[in-house]
C-alpha atoms as a PDB file:
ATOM      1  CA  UNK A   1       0.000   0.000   0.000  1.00  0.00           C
ATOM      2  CA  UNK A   2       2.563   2.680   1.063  1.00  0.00           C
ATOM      3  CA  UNK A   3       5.421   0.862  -1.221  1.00  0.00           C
ATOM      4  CA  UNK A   4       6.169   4.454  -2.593  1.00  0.00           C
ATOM      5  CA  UNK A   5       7.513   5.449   0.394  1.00  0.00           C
ATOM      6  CA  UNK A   6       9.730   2.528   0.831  1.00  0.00           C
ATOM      7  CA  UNK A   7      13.636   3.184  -0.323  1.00  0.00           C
ATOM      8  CA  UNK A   8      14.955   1.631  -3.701  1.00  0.00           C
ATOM      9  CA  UNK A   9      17.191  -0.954  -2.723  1.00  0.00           C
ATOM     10  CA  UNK A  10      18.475  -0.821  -6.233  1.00  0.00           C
ATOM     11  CA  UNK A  11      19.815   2.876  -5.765  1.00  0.00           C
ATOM     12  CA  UNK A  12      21.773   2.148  -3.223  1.00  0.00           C
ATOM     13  CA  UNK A  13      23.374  -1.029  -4.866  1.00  0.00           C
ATOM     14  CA  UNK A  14      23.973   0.953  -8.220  1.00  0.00           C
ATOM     15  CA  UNK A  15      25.958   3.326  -5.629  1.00  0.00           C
ATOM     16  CA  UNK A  16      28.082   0.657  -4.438  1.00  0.00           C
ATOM     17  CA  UNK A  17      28.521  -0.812  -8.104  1.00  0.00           C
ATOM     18  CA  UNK A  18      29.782   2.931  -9.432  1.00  0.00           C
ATOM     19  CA  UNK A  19      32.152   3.180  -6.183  1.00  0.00           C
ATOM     20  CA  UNK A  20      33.649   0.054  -7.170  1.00  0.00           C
ATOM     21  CA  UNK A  21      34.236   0.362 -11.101  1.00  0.00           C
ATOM     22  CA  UNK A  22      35.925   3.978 -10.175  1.00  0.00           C
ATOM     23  CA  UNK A  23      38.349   1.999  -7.758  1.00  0.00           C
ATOM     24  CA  UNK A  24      39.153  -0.726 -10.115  1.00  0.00           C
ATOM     25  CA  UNK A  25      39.338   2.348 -12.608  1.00  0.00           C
ATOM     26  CA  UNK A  26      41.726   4.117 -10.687  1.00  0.00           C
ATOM     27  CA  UNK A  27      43.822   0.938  -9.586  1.00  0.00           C
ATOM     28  CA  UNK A  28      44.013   0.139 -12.952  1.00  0.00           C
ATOM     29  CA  UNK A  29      45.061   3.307 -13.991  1.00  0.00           C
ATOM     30  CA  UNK A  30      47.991   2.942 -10.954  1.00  0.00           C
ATOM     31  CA  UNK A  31      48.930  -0.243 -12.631  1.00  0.00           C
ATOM     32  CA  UNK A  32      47.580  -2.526  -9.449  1.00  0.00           C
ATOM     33  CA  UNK A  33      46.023  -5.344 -12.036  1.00  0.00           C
ATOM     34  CA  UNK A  34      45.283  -7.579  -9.267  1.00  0.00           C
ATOM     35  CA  UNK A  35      43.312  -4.729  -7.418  1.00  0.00           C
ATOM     36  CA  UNK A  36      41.507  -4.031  -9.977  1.00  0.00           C
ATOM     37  CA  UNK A  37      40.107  -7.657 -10.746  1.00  0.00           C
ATOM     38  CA  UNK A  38      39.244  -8.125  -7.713  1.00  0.00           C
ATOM     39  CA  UNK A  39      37.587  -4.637  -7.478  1.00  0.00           C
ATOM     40  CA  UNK A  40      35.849  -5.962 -10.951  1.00  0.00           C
ATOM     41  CA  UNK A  41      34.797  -9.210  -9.274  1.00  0.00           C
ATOM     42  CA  UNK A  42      33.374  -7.078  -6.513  1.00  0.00           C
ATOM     43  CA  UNK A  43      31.013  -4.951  -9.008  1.00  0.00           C
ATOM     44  CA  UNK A  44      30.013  -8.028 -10.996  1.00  0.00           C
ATOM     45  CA  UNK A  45      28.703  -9.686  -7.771  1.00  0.00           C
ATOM     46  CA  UNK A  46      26.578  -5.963  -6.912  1.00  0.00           C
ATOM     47  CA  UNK A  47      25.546  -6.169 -10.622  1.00  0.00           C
ATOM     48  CA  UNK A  48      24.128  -9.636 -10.395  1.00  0.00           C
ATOM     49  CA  UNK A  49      22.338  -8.233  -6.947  1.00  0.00           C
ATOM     50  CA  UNK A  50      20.698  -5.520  -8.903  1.00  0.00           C
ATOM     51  CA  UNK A  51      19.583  -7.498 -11.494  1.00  0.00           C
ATOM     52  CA  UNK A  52      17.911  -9.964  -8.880  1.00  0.00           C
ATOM     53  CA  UNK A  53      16.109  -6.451  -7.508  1.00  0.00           C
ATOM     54  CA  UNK A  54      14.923  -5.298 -10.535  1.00  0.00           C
ATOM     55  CA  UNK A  55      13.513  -9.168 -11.780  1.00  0.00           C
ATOM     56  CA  UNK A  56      11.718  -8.892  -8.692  1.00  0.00           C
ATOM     57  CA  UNK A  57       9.845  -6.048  -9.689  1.00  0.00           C
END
């Protein structure tokens, strides 16, 4: 009933997700390869969360 008042839980995942791609960016960019797959693991498992947020919809 009130579900617009309720918080996207995607938003705040798609946060996270952009946090991490700019870290693996930026480690990347440093030359820290393993950092940034592991940073790029990190935002594939967020990703895969989102998607299970939105197929809820």
């Amino acid at each position: 009933m009130f579900s617009i008042f309720k918080p996207d839980p995607s938003k705040k995942l798609r946060k996270e997700y952009d946090a991490k791609l700019e870290q693996g960016m930026q480690a990347q960019r440093k030359g820290d390869i393993k950092s940034y797959a592991m940073l790029s693991a990190e935002a594939e498992k967020i990703w895969s969360e989102i998607e299970k947020t939105n197929a809820k919809k």
